[in-house]
C-alpha atoms as a PDB file:
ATOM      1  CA  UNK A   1     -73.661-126.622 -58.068  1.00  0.00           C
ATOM      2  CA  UNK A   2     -75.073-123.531 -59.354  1.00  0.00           C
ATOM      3  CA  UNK A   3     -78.711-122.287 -57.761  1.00  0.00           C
ATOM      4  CA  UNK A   4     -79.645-121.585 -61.383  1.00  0.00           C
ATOM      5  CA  UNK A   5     -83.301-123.065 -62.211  1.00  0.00           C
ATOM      6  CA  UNK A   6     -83.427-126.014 -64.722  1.00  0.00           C
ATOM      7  CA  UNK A   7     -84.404-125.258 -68.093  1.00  0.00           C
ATOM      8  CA  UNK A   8     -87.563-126.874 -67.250  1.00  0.00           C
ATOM      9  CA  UNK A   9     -89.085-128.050 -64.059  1.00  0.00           C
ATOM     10  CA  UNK A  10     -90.552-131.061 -64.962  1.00  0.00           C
ATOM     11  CA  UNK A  11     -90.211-133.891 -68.294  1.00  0.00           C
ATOM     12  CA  UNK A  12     -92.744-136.829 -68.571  1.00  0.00           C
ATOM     13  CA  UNK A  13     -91.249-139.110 -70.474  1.00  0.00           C
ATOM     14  CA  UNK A  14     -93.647-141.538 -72.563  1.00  0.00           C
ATOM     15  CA  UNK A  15     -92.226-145.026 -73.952  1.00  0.00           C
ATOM     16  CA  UNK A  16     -93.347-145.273 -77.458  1.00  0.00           C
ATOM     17  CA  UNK A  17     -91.025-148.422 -78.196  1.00  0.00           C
ATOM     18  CA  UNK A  18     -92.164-150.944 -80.540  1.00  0.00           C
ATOM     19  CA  UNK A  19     -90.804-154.802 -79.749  1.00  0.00           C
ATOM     20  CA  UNK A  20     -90.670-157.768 -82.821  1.00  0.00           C
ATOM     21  CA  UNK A  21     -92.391-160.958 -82.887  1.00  0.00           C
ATOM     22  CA  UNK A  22     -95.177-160.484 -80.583  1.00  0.00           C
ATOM     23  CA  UNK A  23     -93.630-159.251 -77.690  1.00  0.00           C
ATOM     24  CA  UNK A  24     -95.255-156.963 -75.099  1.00  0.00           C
ATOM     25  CA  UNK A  25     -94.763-153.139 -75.545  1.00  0.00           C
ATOM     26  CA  UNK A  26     -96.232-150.006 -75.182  1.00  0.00           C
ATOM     27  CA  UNK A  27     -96.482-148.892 -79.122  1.00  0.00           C
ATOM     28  CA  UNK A  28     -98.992-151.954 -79.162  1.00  0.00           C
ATOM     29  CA  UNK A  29    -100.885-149.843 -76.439  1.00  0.00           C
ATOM     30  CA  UNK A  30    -101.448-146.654 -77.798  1.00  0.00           C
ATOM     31  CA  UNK A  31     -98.617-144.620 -76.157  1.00  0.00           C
ATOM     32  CA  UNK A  32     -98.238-142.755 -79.360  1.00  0.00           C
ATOM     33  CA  UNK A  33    -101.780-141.421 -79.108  1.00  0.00           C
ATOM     34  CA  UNK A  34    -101.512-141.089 -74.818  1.00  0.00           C
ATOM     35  CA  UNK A  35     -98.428-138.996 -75.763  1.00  0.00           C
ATOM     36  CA  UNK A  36    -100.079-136.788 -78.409  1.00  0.00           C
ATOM     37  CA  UNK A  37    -103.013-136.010 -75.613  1.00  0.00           C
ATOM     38  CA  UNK A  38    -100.869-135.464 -72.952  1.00  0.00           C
ATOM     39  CA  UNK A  39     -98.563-132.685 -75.151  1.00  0.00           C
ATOM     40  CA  UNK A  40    -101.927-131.391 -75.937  1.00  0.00           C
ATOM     41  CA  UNK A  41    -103.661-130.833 -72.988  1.00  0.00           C
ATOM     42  CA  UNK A  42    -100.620-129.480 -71.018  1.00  0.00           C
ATOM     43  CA  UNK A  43    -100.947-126.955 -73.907  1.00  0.00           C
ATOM     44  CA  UNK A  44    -104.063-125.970 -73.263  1.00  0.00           C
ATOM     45  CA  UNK A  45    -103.472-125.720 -69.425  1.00  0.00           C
ATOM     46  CA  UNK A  46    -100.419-123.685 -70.495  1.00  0.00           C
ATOM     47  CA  UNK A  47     -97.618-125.709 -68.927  1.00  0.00           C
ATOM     48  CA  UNK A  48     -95.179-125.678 -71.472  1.00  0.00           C
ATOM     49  CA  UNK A  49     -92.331-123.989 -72.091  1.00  0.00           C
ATOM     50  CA  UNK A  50     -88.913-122.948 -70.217  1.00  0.00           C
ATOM     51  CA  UNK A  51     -89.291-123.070 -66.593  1.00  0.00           C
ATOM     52  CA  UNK A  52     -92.585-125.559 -66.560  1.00  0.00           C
ATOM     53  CA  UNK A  53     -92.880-128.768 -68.538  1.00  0.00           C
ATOM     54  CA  UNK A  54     -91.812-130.639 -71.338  1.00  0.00           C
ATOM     55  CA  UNK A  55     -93.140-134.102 -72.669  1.00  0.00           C
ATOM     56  CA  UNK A  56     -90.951-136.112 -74.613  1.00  0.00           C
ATOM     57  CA  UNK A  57     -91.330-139.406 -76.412  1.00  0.00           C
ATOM     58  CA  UNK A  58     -88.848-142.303 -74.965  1.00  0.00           C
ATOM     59  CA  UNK A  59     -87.569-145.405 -76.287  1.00  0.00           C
ATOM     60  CA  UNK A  60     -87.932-148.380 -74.339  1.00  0.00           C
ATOM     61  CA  UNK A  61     -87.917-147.491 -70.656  1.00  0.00           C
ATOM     62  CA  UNK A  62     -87.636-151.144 -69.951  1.00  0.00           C
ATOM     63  CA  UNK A  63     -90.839-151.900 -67.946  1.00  0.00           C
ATOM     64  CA  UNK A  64     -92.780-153.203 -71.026  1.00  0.00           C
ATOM     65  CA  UNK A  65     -94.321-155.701 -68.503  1.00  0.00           C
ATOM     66  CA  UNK A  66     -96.366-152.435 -67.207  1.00  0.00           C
ATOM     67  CA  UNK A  67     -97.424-151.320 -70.103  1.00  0.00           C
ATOM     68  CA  UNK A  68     -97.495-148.227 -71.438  1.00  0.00           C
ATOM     69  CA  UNK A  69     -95.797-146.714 -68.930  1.00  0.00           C
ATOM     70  CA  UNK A  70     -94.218-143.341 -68.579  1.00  0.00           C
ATOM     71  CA  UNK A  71     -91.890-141.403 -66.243  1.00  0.00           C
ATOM     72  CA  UNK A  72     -91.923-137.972 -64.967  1.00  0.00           C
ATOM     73  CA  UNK A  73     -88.845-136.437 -63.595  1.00  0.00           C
ATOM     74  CA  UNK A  74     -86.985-135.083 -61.645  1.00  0.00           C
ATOM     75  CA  UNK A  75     -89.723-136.969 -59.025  1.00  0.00           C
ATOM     76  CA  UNK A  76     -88.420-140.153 -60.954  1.00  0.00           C
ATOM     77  CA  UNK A  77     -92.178-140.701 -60.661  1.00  0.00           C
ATOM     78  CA  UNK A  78     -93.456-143.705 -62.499  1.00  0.00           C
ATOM     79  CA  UNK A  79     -96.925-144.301 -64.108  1.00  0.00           C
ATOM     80  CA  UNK A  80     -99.079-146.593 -65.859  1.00  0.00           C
ATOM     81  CA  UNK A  81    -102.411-145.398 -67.776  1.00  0.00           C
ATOM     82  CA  UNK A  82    -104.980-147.185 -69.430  1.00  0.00           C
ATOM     83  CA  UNK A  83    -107.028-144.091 -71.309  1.00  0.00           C
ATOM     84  CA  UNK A  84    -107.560-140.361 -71.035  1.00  0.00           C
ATOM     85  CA  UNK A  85    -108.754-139.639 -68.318  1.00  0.00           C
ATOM     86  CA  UNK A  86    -105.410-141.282 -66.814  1.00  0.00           C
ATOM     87  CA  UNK A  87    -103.428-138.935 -68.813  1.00  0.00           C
ATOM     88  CA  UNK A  88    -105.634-136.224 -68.057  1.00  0.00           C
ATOM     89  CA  UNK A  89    -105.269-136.772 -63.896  1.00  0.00           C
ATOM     90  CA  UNK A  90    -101.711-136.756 -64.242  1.00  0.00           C
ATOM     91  CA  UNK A  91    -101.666-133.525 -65.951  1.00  0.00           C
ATOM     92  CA  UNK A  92    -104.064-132.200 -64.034  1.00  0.00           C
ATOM     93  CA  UNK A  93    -102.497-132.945 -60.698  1.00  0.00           C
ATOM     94  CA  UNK A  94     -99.103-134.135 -60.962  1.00  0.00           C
ATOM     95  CA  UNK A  95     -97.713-131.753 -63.772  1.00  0.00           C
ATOM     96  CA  UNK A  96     -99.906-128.316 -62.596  1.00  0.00           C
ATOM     97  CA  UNK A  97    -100.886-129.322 -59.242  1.00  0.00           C
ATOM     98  CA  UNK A  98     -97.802-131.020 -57.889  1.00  0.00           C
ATOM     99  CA  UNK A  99     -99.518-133.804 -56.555  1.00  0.00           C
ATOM    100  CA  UNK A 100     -98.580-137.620 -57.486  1.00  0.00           C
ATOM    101  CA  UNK A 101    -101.906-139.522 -58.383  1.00  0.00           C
ATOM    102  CA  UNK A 102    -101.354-142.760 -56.108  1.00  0.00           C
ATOM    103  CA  UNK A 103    -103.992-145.000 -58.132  1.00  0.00           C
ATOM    104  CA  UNK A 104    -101.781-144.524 -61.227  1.00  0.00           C
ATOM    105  CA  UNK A 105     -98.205-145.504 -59.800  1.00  0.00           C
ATOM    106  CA  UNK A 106     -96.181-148.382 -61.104  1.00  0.00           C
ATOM    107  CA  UNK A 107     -95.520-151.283 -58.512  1.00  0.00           C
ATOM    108  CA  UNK A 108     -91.472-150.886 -58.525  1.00  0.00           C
ATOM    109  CA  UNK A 109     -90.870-154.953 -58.952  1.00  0.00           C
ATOM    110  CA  UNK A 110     -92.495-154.647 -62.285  1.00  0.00           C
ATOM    111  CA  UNK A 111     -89.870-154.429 -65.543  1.00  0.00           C
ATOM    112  CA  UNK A 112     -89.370-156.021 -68.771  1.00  0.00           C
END
């Protein structure tokens, strides 16, 4: 393996998946709008670009159950949010700070 930095350090992936008939997803949710903010305000904090972030929209991630849910790697780091001021913590502290915000992690036994 070569000891060549990744293009970025860090992707948070957001499910923006929508599921027919009724069925539980995060595009019900407002993981559209949760993605938009997050791109946003890791703008503003400057923590885009090569060598620091990207955040990308995802299909279904397969944990509807959680929903919305999204995943930050390399960490593999999985998190559920309920409004902005979720989205903004995990900017704030996981994606500058480096620190996973506990209150906000997915159990692991939850999926579709």
């Amino acid at each position: 393996m070569s000891n060549t930095p990744p293009y970025y350090e860090q992707h948070i992936f957001f499910c923006l998946n929508e599921r027919e008939g009724g069925q539980d997803c995060c595009a019900k949710l407002q993981a559209l709008a949760a993605f938009e903010y997050c791109k946003s305000q890791a703008k503003a904090l400057g923590l885009l670009g090569p060598g620091k972030v990207r955040v990308n929209r995802a299909g279904c991630l397969d944990r509807c159950a959680a929903g919305p849910v999204a995943v930050v790697y390399p960490q593999a780091v999985w998190y559920r949010y309920v409004d902005r001021s979720d989205i903004d913590e995990i900017v704030q502290s996981h994606l500058r700070d480096g620190v996973v915000v506990q209150r906000l992690l997915l159990p692991p036994d939850i999926g579709a």
